[in-house]
C-alpha atoms as a PDB file:
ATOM      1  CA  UNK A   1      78.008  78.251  96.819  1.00  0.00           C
ATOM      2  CA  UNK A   2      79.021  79.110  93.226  1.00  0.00           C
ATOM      3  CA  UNK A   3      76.793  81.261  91.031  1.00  0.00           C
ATOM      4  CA  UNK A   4      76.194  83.576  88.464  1.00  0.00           C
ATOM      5  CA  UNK A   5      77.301  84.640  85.036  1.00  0.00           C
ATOM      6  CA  UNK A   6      80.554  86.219  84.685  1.00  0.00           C
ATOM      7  CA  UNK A   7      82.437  87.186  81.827  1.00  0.00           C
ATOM      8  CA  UNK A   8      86.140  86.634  81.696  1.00  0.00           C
ATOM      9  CA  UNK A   9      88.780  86.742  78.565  1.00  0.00           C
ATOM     10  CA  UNK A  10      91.665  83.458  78.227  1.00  0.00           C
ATOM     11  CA  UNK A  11      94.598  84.919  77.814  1.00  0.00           C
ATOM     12  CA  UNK A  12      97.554  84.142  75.216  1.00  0.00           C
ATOM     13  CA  UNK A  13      98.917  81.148  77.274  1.00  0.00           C
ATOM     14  CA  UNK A  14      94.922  79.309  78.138  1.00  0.00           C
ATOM     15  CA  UNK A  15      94.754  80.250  81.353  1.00  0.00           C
ATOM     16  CA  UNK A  16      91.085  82.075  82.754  1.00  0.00           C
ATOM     17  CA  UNK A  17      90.798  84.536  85.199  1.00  0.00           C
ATOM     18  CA  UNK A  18      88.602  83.485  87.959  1.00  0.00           C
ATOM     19  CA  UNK A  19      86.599  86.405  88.617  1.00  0.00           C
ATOM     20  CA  UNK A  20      87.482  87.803  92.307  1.00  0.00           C
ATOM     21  CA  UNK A  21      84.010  86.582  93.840  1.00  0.00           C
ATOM     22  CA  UNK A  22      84.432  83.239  92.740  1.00  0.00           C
ATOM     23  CA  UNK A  23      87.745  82.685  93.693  1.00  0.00           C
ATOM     24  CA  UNK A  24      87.622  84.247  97.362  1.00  0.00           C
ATOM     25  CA  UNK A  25      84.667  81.557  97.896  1.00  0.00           C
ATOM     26  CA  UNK A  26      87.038  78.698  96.282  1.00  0.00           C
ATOM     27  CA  UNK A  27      89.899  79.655  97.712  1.00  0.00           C
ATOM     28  CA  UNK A  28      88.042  79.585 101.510  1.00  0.00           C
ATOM     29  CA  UNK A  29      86.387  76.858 100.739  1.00  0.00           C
ATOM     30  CA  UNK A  30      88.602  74.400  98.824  1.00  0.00           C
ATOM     31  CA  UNK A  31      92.114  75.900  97.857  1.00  0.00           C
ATOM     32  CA  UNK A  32      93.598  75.668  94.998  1.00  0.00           C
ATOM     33  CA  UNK A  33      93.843  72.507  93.313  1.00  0.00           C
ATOM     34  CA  UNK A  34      90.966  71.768  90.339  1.00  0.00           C
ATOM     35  CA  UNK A  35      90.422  68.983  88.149  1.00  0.00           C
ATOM     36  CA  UNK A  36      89.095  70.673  84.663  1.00  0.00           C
ATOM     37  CA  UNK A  37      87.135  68.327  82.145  1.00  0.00           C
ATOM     38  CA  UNK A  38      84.343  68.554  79.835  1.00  0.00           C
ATOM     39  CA  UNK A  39      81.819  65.515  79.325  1.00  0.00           C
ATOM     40  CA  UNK A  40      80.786  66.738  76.071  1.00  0.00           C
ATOM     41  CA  UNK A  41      83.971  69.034  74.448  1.00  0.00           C
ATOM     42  CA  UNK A  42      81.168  72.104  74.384  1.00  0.00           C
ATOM     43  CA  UNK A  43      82.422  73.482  77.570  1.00  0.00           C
ATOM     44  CA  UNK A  44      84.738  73.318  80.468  1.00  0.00           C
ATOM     45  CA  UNK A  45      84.084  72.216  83.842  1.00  0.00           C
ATOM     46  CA  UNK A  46      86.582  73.538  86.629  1.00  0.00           C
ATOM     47  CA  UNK A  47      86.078  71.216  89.690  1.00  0.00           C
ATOM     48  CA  UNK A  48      87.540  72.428  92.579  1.00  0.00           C
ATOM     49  CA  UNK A  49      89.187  68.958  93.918  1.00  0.00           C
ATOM     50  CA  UNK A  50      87.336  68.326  96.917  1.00  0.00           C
ATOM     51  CA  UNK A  51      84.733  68.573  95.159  1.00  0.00           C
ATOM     52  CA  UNK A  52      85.630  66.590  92.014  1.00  0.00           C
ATOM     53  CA  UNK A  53      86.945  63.418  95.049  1.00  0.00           C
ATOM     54  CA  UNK A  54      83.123  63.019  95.513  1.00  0.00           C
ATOM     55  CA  UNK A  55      82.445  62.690  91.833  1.00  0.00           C
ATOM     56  CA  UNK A  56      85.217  60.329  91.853  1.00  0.00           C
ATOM     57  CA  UNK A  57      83.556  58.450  95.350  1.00  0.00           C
ATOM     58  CA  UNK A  58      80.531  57.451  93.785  1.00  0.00           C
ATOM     59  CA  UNK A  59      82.078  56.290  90.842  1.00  0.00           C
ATOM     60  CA  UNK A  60      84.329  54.185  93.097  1.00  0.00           C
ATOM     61  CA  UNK A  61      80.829  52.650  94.546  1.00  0.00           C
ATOM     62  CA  UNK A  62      79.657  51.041  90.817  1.00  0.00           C
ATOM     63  CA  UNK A  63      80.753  47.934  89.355  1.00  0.00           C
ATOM     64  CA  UNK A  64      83.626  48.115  87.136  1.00  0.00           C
ATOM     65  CA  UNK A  65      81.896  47.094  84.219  1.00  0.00           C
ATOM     66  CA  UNK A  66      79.047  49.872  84.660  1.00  0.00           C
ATOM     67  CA  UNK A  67      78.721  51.138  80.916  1.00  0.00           C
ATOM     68  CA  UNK A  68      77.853  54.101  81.616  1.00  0.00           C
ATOM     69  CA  UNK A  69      80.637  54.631  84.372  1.00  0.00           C
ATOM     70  CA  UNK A  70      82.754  53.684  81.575  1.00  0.00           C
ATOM     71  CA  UNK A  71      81.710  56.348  79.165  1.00  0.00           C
ATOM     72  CA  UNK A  72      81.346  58.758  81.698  1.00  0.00           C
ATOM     73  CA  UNK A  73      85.056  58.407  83.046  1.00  0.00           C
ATOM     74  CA  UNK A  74      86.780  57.678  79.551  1.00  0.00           C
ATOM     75  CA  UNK A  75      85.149  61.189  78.643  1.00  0.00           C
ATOM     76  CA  UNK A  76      85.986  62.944  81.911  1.00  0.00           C
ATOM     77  CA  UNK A  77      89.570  61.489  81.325  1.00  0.00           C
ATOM     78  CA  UNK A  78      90.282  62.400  77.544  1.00  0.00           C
ATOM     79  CA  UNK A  79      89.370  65.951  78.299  1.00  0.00           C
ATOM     80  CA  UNK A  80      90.665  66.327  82.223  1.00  0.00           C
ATOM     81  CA  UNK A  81      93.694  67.327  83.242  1.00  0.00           C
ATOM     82  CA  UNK A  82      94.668  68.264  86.982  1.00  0.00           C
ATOM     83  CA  UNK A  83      95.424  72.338  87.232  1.00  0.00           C
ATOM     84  CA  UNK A  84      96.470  74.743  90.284  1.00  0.00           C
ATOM     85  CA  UNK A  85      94.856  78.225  90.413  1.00  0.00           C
ATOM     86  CA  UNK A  86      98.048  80.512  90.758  1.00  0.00           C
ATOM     87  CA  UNK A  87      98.505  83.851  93.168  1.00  0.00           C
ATOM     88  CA  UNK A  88      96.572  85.742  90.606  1.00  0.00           C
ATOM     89  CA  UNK A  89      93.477  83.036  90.012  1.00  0.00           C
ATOM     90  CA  UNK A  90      94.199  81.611  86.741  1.00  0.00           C
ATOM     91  CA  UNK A  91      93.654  78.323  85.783  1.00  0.00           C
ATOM     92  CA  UNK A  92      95.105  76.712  82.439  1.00  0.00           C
ATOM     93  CA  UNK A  93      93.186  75.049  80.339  1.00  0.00           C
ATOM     94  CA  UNK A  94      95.055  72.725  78.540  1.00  0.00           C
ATOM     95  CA  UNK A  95      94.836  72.894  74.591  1.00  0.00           C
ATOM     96  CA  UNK A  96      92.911  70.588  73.657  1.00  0.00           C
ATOM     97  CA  UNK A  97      89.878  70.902  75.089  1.00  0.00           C
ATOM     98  CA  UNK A  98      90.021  74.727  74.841  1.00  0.00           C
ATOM     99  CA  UNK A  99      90.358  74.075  71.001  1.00  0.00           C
ATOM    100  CA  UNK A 100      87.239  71.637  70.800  1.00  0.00           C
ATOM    101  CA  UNK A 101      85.167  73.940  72.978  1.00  0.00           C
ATOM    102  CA  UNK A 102      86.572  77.167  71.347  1.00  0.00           C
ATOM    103  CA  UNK A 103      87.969  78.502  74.310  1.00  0.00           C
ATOM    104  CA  UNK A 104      89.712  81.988  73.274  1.00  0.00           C
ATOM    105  CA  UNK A 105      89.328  85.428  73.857  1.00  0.00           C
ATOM    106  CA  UNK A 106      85.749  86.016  75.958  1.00  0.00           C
ATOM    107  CA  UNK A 107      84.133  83.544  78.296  1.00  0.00           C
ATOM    108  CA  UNK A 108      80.997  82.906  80.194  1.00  0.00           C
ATOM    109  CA  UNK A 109      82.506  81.610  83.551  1.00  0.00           C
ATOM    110  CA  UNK A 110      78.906  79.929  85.285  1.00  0.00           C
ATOM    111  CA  UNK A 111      79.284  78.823  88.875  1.00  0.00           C
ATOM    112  CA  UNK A 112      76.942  75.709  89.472  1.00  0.00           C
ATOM    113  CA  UNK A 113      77.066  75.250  92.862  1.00  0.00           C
ATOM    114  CA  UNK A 114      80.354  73.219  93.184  1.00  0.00           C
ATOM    115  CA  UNK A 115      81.666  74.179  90.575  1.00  0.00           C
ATOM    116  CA  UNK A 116      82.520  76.216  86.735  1.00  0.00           C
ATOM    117  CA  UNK A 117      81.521  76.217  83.616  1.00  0.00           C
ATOM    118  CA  UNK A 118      83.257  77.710  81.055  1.00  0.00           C
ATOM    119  CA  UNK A 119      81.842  78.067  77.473  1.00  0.00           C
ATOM    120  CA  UNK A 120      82.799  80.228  74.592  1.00  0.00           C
ATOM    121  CA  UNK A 121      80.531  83.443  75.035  1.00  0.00           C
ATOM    122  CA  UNK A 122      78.547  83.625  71.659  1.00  0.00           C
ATOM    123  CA  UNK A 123      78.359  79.579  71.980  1.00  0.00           C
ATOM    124  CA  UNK A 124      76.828  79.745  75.879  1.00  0.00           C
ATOM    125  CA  UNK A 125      74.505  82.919  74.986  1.00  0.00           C
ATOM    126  CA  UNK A 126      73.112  81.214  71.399  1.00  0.00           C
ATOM    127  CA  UNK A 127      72.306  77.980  73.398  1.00  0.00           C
ATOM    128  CA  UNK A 128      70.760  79.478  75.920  1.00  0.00           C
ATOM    129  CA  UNK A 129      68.314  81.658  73.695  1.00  0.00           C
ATOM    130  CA  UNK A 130      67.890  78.289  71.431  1.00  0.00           C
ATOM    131  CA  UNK A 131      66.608  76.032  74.238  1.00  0.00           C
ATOM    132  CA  UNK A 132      63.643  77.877  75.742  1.00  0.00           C
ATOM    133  CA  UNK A 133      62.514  77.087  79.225  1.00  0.00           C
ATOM    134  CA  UNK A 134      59.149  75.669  78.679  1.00  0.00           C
ATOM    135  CA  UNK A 135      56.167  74.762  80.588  1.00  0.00           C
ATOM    136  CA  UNK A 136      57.517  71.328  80.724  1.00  0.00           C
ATOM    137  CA  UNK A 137      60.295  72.176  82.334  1.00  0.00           C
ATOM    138  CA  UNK A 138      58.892  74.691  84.575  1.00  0.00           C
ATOM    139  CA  UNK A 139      56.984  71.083  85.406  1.00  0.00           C
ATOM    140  CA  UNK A 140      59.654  69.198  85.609  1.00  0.00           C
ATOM    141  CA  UNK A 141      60.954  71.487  88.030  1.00  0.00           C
ATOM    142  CA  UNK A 142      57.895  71.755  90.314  1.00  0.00           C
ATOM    143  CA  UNK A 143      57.966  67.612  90.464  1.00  0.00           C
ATOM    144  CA  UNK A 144      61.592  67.894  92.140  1.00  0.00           C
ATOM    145  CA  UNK A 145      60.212  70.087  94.377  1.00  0.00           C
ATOM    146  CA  UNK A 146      62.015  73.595  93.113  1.00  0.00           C
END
């Protein structure tokens, strides 16, 4: 299971650092090879493989003509590229999408469960203390049964 808040720095060439405890429990668990991809261009999501096949599975299960299967994969597509985490655990991050999400110098590396998010430090900690967890949510929550 991936968790927790770590901070990182992308170096010169775009690659990120996965932080040792991350990458001992990817590298166990899945290897090396990651799809990374953003939905939205805010942030990058580092899928290990195995785990980004699944996303892919269920996609494979909807019509073709599914809109929202279309805008989901045309999105996950324009911003994904395939990347292998060398012998030290980087991971490039191809230009583009670390120039839309502002991807340079120090990063919030997130696990969620299966996999990363990466977001631009003063962009991940300003959104965070913008969008307050309400009672709603805390609701919301409870009504999933967490």
């Amino acid at each position: 299971m991936l968790r927790g808040n770590y901070t990182t720095r992308i170096d010169e060439k775009g690659r990120i650092k996965i932080p040792a405890t991350l990458r001992d429990i990817i590298q166990q668990k899945y290897g090396s090879e990651f799809f990374v991809t953003s939905i939205d261009g805010d942030h990058a999501r580092l899928y290990p493989l195995p785990e980004w096949a699944k996303i892919e599975e269920k996609l494979a299960q909807l019509p073709e003509m599914e809109p929202i299967k279309e805008k989901f994969e045309l999105r996950a597509s324009w911003y994904g590229r395939p990347a292998t985490m060398d012998a030290q655990g980087r991971i490039l991050i191809h230009p583009s999408l670390r120039t839309k999400a502002d991807l340079n110098g120090d990063v919030a590396v997130l696990g969620c469960r299966t996999y990363l998010q990466v977001w631009n430090h003063e962009k991940a900690e300003a959104r965070v203390r913008a969008e307050a967890f309400t009672n709603e949510d805390f609701a919301a929550i409870a009504r999933l049964g967490i």
